[in-house]
N, C-alpha and C. Protein backbone atom coordinates (compact mmCIF):
# COMPACT_ATOMS: atom_id res chain seq x y z
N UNK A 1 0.84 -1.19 0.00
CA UNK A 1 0.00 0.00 0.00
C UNK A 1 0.88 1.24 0.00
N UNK A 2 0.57 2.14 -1.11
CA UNK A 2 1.12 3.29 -0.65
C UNK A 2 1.13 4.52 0.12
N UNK A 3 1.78 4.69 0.82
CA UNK A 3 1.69 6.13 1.84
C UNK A 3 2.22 7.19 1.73
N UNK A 4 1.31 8.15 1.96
CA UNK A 4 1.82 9.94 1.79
C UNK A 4 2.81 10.22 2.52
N UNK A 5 3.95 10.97 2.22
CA UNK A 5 5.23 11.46 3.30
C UNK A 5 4.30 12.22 3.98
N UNK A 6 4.42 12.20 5.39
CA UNK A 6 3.75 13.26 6.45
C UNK A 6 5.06 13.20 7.26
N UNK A 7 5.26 14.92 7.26
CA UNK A 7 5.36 15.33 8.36
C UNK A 7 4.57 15.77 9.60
N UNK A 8 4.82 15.00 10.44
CA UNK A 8 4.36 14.78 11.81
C UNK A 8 4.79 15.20 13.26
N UNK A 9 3.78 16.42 13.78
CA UNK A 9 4.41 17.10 15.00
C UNK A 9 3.72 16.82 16.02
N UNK A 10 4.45 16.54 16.92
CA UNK A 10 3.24 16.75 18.45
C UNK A 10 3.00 18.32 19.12
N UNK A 11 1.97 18.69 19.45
CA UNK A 11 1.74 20.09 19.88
C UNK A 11 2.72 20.82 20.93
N UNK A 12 2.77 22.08 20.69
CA UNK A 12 3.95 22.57 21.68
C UNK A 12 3.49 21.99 23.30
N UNK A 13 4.48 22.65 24.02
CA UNK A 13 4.56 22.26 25.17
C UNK A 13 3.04 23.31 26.01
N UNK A 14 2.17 22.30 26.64
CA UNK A 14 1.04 23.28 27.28
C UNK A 14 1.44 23.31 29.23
N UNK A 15 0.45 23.84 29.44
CA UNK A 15 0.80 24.56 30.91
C UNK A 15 0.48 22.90 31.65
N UNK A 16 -0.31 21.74 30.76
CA UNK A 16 -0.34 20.58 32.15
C UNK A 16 0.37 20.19 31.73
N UNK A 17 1.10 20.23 30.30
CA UNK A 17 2.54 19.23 30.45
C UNK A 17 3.79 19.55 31.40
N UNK A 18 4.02 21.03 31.49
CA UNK A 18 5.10 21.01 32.68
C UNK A 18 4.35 20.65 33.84
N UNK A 19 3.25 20.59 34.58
CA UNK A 19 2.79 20.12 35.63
C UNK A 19 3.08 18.55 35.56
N UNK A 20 2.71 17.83 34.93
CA UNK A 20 2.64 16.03 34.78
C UNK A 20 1.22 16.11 34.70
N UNK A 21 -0.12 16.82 34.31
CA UNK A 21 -1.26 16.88 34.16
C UNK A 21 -1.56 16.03 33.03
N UNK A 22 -2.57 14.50 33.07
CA UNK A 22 -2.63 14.11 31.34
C UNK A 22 -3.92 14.76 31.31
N UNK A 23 -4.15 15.33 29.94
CA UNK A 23 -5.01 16.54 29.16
C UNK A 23 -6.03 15.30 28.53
N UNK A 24 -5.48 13.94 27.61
CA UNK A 24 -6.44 13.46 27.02
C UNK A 24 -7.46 14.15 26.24
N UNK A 25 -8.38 14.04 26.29
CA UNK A 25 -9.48 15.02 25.74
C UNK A 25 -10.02 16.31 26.32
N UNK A 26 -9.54 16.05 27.46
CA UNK A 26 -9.34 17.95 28.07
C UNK A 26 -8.30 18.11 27.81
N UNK A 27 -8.16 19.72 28.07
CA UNK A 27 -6.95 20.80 27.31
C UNK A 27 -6.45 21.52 27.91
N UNK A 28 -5.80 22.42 27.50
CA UNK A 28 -4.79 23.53 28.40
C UNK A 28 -3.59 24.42 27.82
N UNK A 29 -3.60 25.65 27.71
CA UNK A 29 -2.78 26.17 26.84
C UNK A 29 -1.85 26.27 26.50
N UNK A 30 -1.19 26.70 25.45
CA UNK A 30 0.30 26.03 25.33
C UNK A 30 1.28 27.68 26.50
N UNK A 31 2.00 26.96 26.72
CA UNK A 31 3.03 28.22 27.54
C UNK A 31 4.14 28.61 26.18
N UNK A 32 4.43 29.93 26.90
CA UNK A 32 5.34 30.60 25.98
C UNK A 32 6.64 29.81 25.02
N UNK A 33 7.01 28.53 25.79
CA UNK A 33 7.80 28.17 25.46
C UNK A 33 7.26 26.74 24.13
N UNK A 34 5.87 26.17 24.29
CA UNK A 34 5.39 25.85 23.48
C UNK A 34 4.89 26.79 22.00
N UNK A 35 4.64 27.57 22.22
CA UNK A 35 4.37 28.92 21.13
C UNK A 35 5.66 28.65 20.23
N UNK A 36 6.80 28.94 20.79
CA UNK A 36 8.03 29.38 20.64
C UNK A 36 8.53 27.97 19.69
N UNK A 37 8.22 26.58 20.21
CA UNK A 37 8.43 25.21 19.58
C UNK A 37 7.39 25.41 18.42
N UNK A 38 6.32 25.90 18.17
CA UNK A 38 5.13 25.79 17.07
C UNK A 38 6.27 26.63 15.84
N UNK A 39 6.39 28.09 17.00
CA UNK A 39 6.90 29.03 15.80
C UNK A 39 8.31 28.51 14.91
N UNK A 40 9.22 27.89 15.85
CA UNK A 40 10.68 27.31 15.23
C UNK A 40 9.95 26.31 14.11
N UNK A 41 9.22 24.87 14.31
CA UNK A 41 8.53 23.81 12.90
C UNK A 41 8.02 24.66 11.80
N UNK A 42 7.27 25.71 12.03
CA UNK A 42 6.65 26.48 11.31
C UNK A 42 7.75 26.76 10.27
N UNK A 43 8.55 28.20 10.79
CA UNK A 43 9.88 28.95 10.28
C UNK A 43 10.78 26.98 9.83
N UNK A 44 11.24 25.92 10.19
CA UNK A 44 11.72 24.96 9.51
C UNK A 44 11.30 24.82 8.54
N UNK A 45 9.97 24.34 8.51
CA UNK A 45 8.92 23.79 7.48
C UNK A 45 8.62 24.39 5.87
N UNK A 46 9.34 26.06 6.44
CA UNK A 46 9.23 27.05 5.43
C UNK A 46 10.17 27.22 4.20
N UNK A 47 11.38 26.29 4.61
CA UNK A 47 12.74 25.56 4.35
C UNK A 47 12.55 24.77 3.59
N UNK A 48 11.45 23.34 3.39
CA UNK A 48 11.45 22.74 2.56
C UNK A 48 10.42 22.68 1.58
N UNK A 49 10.82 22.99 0.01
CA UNK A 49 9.19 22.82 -0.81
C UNK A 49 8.75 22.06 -0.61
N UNK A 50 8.71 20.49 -0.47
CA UNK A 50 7.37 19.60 -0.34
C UNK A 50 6.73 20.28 0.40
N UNK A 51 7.32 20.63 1.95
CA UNK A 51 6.61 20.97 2.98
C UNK A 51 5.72 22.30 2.62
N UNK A 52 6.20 23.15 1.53
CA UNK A 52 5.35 24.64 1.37
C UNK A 52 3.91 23.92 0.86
N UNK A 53 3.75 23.19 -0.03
CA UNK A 53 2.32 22.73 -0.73
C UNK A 53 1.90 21.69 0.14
N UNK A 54 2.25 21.20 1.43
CA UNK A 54 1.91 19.97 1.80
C UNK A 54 0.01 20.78 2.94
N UNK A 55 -0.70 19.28 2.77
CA UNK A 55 -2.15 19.79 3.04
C UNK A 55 -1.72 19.71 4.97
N UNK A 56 -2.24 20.63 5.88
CA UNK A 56 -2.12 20.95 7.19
C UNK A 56 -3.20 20.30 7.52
N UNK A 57 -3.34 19.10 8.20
CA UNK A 57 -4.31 18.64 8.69
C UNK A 57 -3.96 18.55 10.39
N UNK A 58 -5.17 18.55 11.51
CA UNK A 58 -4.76 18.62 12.89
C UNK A 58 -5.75 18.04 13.67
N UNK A 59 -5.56 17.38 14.80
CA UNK A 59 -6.71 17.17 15.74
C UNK A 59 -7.18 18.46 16.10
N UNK A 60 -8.56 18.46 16.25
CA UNK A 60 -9.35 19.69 16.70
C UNK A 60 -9.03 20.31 18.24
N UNK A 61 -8.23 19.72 19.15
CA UNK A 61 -7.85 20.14 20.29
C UNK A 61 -7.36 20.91 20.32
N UNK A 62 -7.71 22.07 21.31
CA UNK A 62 -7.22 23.07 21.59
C UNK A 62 -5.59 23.27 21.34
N UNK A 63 -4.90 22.63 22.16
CA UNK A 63 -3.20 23.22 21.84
C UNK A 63 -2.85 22.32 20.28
N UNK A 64 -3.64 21.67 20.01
CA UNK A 64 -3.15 20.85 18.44
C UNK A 64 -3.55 22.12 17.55
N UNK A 65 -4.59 22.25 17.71
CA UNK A 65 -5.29 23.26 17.08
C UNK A 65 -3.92 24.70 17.09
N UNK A 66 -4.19 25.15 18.15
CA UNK A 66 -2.96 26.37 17.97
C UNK A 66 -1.74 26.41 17.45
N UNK A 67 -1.01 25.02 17.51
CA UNK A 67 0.15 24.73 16.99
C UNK A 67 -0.24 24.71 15.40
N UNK A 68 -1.41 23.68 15.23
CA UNK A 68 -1.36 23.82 13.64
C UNK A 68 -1.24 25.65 13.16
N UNK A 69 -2.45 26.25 13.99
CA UNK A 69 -2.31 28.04 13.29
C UNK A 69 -1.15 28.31 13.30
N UNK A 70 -0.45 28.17 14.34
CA UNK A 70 1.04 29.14 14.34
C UNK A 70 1.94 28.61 13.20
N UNK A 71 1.76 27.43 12.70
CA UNK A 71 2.57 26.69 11.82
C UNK A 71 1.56 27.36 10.28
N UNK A 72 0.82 27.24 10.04
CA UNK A 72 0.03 27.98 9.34
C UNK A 72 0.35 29.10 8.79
N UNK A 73 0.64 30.01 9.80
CA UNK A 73 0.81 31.06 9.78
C UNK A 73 2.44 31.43 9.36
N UNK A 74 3.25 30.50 9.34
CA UNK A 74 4.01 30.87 9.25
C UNK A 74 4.84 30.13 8.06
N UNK A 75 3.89 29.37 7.47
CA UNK A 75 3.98 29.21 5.80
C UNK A 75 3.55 30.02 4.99
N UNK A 76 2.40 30.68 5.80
CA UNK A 76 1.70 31.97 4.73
C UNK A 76 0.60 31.60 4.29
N UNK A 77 -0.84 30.40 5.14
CA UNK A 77 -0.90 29.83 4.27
C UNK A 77 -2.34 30.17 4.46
N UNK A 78 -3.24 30.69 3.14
CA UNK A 78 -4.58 30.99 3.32
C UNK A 78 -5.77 30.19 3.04
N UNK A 79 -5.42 28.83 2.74
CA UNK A 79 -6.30 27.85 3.22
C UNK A 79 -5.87 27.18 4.41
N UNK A 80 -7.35 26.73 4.87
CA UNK A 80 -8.17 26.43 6.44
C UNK A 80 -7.65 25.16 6.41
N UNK A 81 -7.14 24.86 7.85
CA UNK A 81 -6.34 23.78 8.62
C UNK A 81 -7.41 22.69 8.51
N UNK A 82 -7.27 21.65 7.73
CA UNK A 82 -8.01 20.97 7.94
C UNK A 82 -8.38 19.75 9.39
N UNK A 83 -9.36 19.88 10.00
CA UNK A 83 -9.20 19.15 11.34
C UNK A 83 -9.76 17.70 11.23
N UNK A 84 -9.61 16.60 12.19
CA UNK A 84 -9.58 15.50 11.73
C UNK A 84 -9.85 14.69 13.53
N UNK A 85 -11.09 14.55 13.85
CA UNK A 85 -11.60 14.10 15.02
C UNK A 85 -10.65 13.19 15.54
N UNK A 86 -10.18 11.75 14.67
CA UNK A 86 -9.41 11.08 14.15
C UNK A 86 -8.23 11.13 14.92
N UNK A 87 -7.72 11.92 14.90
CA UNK A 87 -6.30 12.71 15.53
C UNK A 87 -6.35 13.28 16.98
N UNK A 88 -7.46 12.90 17.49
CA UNK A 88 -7.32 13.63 18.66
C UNK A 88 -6.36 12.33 19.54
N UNK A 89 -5.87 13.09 20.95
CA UNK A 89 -5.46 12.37 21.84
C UNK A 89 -6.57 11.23 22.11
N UNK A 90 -5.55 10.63 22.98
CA UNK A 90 -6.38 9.15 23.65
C UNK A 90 -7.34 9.91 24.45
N UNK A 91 -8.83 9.16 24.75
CA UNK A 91 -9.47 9.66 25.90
C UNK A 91 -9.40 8.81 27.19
N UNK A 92 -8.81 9.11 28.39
CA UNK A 92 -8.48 8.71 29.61
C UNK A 92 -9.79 8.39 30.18
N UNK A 93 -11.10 9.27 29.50
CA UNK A 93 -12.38 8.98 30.35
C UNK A 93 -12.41 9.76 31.81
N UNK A 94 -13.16 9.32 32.67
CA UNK A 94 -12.62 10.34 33.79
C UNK A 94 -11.37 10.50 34.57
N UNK A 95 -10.49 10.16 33.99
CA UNK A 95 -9.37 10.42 34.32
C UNK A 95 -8.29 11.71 33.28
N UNK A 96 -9.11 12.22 32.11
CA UNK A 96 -8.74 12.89 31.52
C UNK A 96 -8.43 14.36 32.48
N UNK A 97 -7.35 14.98 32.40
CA UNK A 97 -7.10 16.69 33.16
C UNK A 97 -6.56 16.27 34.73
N UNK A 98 -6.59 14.88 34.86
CA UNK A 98 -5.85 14.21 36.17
C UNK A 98 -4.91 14.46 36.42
N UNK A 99 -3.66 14.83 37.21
CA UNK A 99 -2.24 14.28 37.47
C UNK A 99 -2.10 13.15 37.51
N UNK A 100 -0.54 13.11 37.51
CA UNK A 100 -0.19 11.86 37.71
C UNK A 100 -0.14 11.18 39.16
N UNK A 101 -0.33 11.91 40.25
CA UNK A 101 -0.29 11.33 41.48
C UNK A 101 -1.82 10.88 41.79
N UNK A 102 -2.84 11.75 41.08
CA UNK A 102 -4.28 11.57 41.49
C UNK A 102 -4.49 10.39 41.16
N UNK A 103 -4.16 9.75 39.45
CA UNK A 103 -4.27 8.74 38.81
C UNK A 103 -3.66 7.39 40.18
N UNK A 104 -2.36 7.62 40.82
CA UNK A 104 -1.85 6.75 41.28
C UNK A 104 -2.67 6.35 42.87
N UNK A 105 -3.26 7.58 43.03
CA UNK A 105 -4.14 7.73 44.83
C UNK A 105 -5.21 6.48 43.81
N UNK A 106 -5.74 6.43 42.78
CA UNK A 106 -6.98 5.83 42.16
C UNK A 106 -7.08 4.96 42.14
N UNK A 107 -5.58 4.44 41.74
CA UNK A 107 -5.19 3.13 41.05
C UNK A 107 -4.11 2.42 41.26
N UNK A 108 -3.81 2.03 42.80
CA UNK A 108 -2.42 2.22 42.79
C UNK A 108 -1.47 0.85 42.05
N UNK A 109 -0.63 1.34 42.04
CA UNK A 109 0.22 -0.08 41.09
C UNK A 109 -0.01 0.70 39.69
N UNK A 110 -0.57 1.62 39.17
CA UNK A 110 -0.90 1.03 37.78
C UNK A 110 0.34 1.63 36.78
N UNK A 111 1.29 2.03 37.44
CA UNK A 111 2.34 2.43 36.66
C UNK A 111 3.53 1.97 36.66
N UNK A 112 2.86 0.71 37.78
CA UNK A 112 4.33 -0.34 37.73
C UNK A 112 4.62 -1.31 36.93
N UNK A 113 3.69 -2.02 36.31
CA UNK A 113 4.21 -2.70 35.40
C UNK A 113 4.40 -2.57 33.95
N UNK A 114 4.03 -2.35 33.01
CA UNK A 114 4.15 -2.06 32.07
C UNK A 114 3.77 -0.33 31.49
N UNK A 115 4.80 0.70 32.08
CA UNK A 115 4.84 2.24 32.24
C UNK A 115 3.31 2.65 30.92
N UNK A 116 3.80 2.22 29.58
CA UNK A 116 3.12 2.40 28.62
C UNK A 116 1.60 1.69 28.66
N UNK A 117 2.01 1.27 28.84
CA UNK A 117 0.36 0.30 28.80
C UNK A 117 -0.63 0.98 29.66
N UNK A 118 -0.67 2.07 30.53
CA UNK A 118 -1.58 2.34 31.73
C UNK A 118 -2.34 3.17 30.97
N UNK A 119 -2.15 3.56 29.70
CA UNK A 119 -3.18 4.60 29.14
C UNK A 119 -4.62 3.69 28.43
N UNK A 120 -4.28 2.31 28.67
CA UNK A 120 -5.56 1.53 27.59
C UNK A 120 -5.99 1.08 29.10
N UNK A 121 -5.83 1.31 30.26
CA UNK A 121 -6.30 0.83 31.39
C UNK A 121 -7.70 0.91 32.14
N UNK A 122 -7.77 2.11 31.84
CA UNK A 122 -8.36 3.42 32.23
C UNK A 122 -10.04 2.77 32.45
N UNK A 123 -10.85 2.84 33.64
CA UNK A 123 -12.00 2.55 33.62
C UNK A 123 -13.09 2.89 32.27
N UNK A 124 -12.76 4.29 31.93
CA UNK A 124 -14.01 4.08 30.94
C UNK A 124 -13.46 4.94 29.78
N UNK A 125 -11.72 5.08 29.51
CA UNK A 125 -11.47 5.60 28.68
C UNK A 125 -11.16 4.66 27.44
N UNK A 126 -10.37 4.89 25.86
CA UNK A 126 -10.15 4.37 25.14
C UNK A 126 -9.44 3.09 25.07
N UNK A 127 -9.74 1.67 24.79
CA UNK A 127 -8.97 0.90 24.79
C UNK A 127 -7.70 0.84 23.63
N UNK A 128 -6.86 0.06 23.88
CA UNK A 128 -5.81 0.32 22.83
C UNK A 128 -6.50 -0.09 21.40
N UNK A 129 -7.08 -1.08 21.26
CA UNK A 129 -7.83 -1.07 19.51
C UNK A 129 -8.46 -0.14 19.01
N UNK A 130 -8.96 0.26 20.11
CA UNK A 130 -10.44 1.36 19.43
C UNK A 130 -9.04 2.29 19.03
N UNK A 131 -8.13 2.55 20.08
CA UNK A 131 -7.61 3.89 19.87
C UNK A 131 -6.68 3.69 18.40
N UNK A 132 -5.88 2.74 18.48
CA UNK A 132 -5.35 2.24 17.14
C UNK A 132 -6.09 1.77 16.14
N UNK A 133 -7.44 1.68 16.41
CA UNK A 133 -8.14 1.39 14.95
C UNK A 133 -8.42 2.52 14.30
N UNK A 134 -8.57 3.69 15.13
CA UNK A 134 -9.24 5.18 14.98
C UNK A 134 -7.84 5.85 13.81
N UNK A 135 -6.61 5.59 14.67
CA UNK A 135 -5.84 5.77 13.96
C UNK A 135 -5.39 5.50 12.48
N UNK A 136 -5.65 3.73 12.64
CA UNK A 136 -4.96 3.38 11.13
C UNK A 136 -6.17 4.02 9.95
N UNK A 137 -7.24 4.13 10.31
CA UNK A 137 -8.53 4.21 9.82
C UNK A 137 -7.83 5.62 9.02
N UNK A 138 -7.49 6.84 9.81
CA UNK A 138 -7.29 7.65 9.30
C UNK A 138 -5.89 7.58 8.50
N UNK A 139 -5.33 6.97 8.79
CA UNK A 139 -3.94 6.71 7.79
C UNK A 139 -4.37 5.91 6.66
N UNK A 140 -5.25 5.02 7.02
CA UNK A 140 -5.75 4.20 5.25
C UNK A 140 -6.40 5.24 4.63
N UNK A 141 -6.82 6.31 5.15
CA UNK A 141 -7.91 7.25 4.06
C UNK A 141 -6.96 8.58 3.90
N UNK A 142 -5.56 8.62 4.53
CA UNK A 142 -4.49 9.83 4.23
C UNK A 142 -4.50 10.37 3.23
N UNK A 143 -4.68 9.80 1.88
CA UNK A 143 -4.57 10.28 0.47
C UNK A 143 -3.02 10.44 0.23
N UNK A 144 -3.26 11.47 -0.73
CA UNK A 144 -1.94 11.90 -1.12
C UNK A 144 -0.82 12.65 -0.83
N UNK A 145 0.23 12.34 -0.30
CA UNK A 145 0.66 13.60 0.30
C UNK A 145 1.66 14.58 -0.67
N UNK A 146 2.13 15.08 -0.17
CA UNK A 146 2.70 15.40 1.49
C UNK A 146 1.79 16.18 2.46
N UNK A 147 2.28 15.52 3.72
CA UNK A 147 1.10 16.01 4.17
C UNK A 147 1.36 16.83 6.18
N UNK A 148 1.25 17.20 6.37
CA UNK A 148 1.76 18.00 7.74
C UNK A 148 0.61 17.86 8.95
N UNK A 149 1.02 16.87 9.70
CA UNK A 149 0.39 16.42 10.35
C UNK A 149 0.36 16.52 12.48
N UNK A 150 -0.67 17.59 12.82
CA UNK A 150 -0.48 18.25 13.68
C UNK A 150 -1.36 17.60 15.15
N UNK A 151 -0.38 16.65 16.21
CA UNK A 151 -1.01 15.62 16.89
C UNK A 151 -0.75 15.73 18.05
N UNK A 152 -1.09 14.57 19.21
CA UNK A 152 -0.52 14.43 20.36
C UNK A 152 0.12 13.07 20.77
N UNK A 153 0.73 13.88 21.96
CA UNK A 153 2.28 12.41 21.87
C UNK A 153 1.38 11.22 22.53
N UNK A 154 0.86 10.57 22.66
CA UNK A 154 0.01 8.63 22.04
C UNK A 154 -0.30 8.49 20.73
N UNK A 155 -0.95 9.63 20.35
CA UNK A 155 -0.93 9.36 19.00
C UNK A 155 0.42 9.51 18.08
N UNK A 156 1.20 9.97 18.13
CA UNK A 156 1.89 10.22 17.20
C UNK A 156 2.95 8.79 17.54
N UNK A 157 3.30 8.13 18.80
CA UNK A 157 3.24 7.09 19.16
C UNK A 157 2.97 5.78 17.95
N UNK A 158 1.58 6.20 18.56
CA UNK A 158 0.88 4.58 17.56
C UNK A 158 0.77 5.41 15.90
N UNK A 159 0.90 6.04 15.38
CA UNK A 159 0.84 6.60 14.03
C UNK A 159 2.37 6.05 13.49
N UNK A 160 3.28 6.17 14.39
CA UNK A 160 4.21 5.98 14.04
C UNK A 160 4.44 4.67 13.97
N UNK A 161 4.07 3.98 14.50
CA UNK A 161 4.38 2.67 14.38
C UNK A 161 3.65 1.69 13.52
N UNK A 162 2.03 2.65 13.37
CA UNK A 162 1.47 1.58 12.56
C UNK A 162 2.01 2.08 11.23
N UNK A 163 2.43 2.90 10.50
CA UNK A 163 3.23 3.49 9.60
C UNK A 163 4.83 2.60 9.25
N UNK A 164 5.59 2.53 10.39
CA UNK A 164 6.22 1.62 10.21
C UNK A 164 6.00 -0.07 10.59
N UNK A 165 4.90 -0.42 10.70
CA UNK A 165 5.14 -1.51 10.73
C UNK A 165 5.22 -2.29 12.40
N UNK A 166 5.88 -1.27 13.39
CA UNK A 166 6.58 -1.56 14.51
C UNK A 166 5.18 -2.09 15.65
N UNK A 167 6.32 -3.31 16.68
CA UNK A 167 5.39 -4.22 17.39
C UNK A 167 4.68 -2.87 18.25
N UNK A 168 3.24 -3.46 18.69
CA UNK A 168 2.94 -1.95 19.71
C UNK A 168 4.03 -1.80 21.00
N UNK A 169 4.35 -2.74 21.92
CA UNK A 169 5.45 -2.02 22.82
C UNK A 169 6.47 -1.81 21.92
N UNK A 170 6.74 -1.85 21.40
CA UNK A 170 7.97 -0.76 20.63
C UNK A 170 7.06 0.65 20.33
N UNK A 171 6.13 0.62 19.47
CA UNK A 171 5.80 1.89 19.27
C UNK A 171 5.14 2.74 20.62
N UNK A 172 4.94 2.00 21.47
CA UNK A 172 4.27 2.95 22.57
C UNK A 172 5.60 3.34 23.15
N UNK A 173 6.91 2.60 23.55
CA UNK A 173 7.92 3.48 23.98
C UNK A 173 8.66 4.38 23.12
N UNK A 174 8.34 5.12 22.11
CA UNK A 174 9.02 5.78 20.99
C UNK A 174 8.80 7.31 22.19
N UNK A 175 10.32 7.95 22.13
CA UNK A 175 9.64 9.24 21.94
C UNK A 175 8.63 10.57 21.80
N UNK A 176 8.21 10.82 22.78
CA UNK A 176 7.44 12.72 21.99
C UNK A 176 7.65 13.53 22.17
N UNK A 177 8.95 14.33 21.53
CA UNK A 177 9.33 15.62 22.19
C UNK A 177 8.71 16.23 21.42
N UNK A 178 8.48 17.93 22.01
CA UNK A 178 7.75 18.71 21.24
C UNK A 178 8.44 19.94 20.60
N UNK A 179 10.28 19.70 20.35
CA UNK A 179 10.29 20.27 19.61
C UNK A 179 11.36 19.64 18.23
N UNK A 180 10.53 18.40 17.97
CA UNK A 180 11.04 17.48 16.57
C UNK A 180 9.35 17.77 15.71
N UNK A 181 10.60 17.43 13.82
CA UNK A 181 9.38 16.64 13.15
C UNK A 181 9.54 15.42 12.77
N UNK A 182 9.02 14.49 12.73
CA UNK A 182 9.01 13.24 12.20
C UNK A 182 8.30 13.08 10.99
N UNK A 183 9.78 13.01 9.64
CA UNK A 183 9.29 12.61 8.37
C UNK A 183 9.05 11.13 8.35
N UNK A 184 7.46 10.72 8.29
CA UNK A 184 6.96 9.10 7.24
C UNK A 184 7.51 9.83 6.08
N UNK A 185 8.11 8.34 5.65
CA UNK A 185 8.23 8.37 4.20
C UNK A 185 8.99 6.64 4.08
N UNK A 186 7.92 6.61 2.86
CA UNK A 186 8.18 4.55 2.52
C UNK A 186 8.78 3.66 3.83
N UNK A 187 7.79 3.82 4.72
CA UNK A 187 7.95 3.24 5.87
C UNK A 187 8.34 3.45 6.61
N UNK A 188 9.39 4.65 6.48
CA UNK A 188 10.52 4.81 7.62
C UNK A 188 9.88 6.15 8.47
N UNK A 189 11.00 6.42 9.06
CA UNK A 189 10.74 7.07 9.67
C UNK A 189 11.95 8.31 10.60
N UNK A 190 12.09 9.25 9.86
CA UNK A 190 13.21 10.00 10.37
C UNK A 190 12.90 11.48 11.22
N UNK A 191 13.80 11.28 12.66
CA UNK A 191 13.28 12.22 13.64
C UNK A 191 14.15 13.29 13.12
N UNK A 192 13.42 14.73 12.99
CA UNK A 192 14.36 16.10 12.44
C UNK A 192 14.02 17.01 13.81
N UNK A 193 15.46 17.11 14.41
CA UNK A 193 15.33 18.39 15.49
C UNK A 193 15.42 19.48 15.04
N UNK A 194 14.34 20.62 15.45
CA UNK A 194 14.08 21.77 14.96
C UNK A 194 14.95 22.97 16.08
């Protein structure tokens, strides 16, 4: 099957990520220093032609959402970010906008055994299929690229891996910093620090 090169970002840094807050499907704004990571991919991105014509697609979440504008904005670009439900973060369920200590008063143990795995745990949030089916679903219908792809770090996680191929504990321990892009392209997969 063939696949569109996407470049692939996770959203700048927001005010619960320096806390240890998981956001899930709740949100929270990005801090100055996330702005600042949107604006550097943006100003990169501006660097390469594929990347000038490539289609901006984003989860509708708030800091995904802003990162895609600022990146937007700084291609020049006057068509509308296309958003993609698809792409949103995992939902934790009521554990979404939690810390990490609240989660542990809840549940205790649940971050001892397998670190990655505690996000498909979750009483009434996303299991890992639904959440990886949601995913590949939108990667089988990607189209053509190139394509600039504006996410959060589980997803970009399992995107990445079902893209390459990789077992899920491999792809759930990959990386999400928020200030790389990760070019797909024919399977692979190359991390670019911005």
């Amino acid at each position: 099957m063939s696949r569109p090169v996407i470049y692939l970002v996770r959203h700048g840094e927001t005010e619960w990520n320096r806390t240890r807050r998981y956001q899930g499907w709740s949100d929270s704004p990005l801090t100055e220093r996330g702005v600042a990571q949107a604006d550097a991919i943006g100003r990169w991105l501006c660097t390469l032609p594929e990347a000038r014509s490539a289609a901006l697609i984003a989860s509708p979440l708030g800091r995904a959402r802003h990162t895609a504008e600022i990146i937007g904005k700084c291609l020049g670009r006057a068509a509308a970010i296309r958003f993609d439900d698809r792409l949103r973060e995992i939902s934790l369920g009521s554990w979404d906008g939690l810390h990490r200590d609240e989660i542990a008063a809840i549940s205790p143990g649940i971050f001892d055994d397998d670190y990655f795995e505690w996000y498909f745990r979750t009483p009434d949030g996303e299991s890992y299929d639904a959440f990886a089916g949601r995913i590949a679903a939108w990667l089988a219908e990607a189209g053509e690229g190139p394509l600039i792809v504006v996410t959060h770090g589980v997803v970009t996680r399992v995107l990445r891996g079902l893209y390459a191929g990789l077992p899920r504990s491999q792809a759930l321990r990959l990386e999400v910093p928020q200030d790389r892009v990760f070019r797909l392209a024919n399977g692979t997969i190359e991390e670019i620090p911005v």
